[in-house]
Protein backbone atom coordinates (compact mmCIF):
# COMPACT_ATOMS: atom_id res chain seq x y z
CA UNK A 1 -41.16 21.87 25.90
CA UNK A 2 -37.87 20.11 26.13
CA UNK A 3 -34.96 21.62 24.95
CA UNK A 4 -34.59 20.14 21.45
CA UNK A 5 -38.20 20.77 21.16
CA UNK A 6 -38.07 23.99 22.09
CA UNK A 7 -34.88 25.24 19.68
CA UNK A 8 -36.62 23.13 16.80
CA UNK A 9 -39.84 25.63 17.37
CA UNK A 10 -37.58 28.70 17.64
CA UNK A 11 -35.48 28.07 14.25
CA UNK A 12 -38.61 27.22 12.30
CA UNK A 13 -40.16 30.15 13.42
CA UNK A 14 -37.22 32.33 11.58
CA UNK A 15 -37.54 33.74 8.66
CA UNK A 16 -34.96 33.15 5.73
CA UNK A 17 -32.56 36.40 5.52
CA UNK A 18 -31.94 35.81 1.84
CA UNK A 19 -28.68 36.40 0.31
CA UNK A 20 -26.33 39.76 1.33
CA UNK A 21 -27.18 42.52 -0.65
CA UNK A 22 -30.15 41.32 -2.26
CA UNK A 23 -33.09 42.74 0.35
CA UNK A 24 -33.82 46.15 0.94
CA UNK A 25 -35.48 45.58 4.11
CA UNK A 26 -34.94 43.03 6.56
CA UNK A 27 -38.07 39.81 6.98
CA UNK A 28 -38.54 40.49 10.14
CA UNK A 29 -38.38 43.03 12.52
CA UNK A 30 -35.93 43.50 15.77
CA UNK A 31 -38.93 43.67 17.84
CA UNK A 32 -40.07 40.38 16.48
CA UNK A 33 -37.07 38.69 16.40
CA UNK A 34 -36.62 39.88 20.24
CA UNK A 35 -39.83 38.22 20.67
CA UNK A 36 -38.62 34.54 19.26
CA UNK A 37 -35.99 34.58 21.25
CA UNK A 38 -37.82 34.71 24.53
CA UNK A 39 -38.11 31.46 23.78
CA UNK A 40 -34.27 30.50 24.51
CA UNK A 41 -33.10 29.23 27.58
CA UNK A 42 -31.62 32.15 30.34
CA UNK A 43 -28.27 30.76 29.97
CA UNK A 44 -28.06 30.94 26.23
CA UNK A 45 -30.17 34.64 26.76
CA UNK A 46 -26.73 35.73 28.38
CA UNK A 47 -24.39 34.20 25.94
CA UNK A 48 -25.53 35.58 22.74
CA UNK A 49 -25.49 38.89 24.30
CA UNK A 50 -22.19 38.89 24.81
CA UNK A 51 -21.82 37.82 21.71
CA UNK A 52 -23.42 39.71 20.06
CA UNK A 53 -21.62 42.54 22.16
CA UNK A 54 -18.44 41.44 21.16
CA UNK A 55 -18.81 41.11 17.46
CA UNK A 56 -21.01 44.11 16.67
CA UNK A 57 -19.15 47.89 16.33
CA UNK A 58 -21.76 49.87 18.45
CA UNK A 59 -21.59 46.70 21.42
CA UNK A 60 -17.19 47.32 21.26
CA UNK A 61 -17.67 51.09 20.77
CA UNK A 62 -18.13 51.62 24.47
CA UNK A 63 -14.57 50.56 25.20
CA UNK A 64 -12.04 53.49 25.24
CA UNK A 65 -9.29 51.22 24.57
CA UNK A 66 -8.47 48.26 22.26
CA UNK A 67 -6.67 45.64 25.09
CA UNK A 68 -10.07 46.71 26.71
CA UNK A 69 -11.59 45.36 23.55
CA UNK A 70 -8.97 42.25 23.42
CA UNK A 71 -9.46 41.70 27.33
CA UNK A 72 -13.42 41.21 26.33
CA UNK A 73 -12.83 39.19 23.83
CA UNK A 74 -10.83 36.84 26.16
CA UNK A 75 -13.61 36.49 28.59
CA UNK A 76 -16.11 35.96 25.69
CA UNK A 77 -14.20 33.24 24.22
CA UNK A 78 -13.80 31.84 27.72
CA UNK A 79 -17.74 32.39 28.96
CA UNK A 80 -18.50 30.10 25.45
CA UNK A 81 -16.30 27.55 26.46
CA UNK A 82 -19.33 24.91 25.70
CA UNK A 83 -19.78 26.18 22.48
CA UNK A 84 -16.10 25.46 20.57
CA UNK A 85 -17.85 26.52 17.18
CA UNK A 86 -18.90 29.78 18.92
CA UNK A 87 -15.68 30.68 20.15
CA UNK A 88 -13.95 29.99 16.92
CA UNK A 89 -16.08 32.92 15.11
CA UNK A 90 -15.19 35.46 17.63
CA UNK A 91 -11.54 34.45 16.69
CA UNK A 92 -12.16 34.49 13.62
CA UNK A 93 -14.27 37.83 13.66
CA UNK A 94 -11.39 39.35 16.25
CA UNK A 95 -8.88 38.48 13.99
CA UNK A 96 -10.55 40.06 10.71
CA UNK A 97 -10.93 43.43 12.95
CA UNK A 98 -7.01 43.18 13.16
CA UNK A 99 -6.35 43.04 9.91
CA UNK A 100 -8.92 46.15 9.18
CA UNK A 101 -7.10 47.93 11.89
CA UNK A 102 -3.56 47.15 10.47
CA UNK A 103 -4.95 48.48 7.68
CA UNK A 104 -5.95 51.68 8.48
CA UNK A 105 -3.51 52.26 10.84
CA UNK A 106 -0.80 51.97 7.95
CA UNK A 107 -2.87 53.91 5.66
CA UNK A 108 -2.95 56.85 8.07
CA UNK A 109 0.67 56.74 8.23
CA UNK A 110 1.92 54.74 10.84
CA UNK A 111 5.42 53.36 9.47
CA UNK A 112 5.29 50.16 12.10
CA UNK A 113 2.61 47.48 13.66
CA UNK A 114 4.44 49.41 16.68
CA UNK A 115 2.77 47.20 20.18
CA UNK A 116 0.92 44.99 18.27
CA UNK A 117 -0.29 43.65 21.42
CA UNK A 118 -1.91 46.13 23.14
CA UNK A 119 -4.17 46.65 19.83
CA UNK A 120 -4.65 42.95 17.91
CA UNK A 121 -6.11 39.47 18.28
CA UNK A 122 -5.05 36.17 17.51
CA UNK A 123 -2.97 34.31 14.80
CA UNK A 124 -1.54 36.85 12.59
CA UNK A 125 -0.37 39.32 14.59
CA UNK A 126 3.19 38.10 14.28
CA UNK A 127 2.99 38.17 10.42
CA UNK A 128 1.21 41.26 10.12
CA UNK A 129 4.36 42.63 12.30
CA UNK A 130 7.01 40.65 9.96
CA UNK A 131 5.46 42.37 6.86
CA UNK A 132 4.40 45.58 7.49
CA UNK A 133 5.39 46.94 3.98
CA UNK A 134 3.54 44.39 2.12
CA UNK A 135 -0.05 45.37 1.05
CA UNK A 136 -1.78 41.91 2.42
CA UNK A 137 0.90 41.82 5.55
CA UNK A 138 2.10 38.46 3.48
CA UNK A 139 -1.06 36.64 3.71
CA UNK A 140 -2.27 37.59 0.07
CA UNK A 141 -1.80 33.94 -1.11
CA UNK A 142 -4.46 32.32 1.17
CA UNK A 143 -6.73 35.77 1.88
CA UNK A 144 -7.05 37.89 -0.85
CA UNK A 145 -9.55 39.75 0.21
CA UNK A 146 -7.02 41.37 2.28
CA UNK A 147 -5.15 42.98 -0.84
CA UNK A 148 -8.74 44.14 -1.82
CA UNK A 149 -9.27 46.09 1.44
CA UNK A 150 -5.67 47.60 0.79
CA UNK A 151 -6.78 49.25 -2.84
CA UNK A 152 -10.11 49.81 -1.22
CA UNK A 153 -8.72 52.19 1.72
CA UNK A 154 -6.08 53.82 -1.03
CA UNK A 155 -8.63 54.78 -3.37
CA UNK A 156 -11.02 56.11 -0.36
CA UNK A 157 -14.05 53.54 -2.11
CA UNK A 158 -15.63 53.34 1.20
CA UNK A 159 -18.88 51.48 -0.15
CA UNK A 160 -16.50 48.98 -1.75
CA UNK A 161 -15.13 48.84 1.80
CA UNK A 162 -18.18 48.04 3.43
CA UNK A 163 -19.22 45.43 0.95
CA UNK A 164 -15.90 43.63 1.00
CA UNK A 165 -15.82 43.58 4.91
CA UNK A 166 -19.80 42.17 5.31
CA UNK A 167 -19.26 39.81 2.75
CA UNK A 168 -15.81 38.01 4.78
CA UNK A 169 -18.07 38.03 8.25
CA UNK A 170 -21.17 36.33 6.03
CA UNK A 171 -19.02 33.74 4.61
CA UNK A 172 -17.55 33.62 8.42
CA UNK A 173 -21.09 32.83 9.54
CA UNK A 174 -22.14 30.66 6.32
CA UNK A 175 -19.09 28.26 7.32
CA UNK A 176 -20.03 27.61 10.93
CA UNK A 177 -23.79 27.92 10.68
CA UNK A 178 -23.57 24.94 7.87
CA UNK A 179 -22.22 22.72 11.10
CA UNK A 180 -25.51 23.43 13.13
CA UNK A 181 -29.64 22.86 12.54
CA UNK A 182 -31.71 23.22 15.42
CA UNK A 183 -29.44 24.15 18.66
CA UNK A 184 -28.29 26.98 20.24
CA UNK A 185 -25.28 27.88 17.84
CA UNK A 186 -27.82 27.97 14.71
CA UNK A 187 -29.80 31.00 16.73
CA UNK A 188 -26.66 32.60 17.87
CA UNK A 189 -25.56 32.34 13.90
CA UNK A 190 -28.72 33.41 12.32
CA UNK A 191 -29.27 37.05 15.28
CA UNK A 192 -25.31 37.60 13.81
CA UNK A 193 -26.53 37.16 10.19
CA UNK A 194 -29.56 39.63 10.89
CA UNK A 195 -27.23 41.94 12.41
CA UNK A 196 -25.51 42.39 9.44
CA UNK A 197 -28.60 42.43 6.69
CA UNK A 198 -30.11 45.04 8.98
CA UNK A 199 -26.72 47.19 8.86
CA UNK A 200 -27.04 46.83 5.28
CA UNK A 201 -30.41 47.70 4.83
CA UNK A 202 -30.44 50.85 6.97
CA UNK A 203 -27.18 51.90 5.26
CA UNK A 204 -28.96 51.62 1.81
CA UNK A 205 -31.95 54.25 3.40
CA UNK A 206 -29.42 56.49 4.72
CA UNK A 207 -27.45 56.15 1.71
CA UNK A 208 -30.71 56.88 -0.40
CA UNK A 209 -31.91 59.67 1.74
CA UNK A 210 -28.60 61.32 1.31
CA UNK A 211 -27.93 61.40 -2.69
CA UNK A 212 -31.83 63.30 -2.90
CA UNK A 213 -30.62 65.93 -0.41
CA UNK A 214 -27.75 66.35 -2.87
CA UNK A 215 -29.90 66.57 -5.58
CA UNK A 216 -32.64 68.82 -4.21
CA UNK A 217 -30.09 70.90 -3.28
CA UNK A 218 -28.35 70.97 -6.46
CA UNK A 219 -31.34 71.58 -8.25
CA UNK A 220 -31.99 74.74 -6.17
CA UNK A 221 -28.66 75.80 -7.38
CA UNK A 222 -27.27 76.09 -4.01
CA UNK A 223 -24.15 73.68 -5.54
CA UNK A 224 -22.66 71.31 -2.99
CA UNK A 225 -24.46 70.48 -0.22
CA UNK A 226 -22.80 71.03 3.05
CA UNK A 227 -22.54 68.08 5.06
CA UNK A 228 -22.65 65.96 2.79
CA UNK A 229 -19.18 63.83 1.30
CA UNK A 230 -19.34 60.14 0.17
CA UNK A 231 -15.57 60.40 0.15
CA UNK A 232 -14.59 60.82 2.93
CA UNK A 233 -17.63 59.44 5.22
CA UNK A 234 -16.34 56.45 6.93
CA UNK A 235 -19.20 54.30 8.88
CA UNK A 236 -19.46 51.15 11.20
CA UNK A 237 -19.36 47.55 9.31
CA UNK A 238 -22.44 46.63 11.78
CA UNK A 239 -24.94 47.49 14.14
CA UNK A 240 -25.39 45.95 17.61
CA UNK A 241 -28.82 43.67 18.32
CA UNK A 242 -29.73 45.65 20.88
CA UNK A 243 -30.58 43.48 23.82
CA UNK A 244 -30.87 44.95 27.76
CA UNK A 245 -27.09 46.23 28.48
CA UNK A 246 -26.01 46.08 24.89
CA UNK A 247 -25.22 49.20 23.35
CA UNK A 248 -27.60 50.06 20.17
């Protein structure tokens, strides 16, 4: 099959993922998905590992360091170079890691953005810098979301966290996957979307499997399980696809 042919076959052949939040399992399988996309040329194989990599937690987790991270990054955004739409959502999905780092970072007590370099991507690390004291780094008016995440992290509402922080990299991919049908950057867009549902759904069975050890253990009056504290359990926002060489 020609090319167009052949990407026309493989997007068909994908199941709708549905709306965030609304399936408790995902339509189809990573095995099967693995399977459709056989069917992509080597080249493209390559890239959306790498991207995938680079925009899923357990693909950056292997890095000790963020430049290491940033330094990636660069090379990913270079290697896409054909793909402009590509590159602009791992800019986009860099620069939203920032400003959950800045985050953090400040809510664990660090008074400055300190090398700001060595630790953020892209566009706002100069304002995140300029206001450090502010609770949406001055960037409220145009991404509120941001002063979300701040109450979010104060209040320790870690499932609010995780909700908030999926939803931004959905709408990410919702606004560039609109721009493409039946090419590469729809597949790329749709493995990135499954990434996330699939984080979501296995979140919700750990999450489940969890609140009935609390209560069988309650219920056999042994009080409060140890092991075991919502509170303060902080997880990744995603999971990696796991193709050869990337992290799982």
């Amino acid at each position: 099959m020609s090319q167009p042919h052949q990407y026309i076959a493989l997007v068909t052949s994908l199941p709708d993922l549905g709306k965030l939040f609304t399936r408790k399992s995902v339509p189809i399988s990573e095995f099967r998905l693995k399977q459709r996309m056989s069917m992509l040329e080597a080249e493209h194989t390559g890239l959306l590992q790498e991207l995938v990599e680079i925009t899923a937690w357990a693909g950056v987790a292997k890095y000790d360091q963020d430049l290491e991270v940033i330094r990636r990054a660069n090379q990913v955004v270079n290697d896409l170079k054909d793909y402009p739409d590509l590159q602009h959502l791992v800019g986009t999905r860099m620069e939203t890691r920032t400003l959950i780092a800045a985050l953090r970072r400040r809510r664990d007590g660090q008074e400055t953005a300190g090398d700001i370099a060595s630790w953020g991507y892209g566009r706002w690390c100069g304002r995140i810098k300029a206001n450090w004291s502010d609770p949406a780094f001055g960037l409220g008016h145009f991404m509120p979301w941001i002063s979300d995440a701040h109450r979010f992290l104060q209040a320790g509402d870690h499932i609010g966290m995780e909700r908030l922080t999926l939803t931004q990299v959905f709408r990410q991919l919702d606004h560039f996957g609109a721009l493409h049908e039946f090419d590469f950057e729809a597949v790329a867009i749709y493995v990135l979307r499954w990434v996330i549902v699939e984080r979501w759904s296995r979140y919700n069975e750990d999450d489940a499997r969890d609140r009935l050890a609390t209560l069988v253990e309650a219920a056999l009056g042994n009080g409060s399980p140890s092991g075991i504290d919502p509170a303060v359990t902080e997880f990744p926002t995603d999971n990696s696809f796991a193709f050869e060489g990337t992290t799982s």
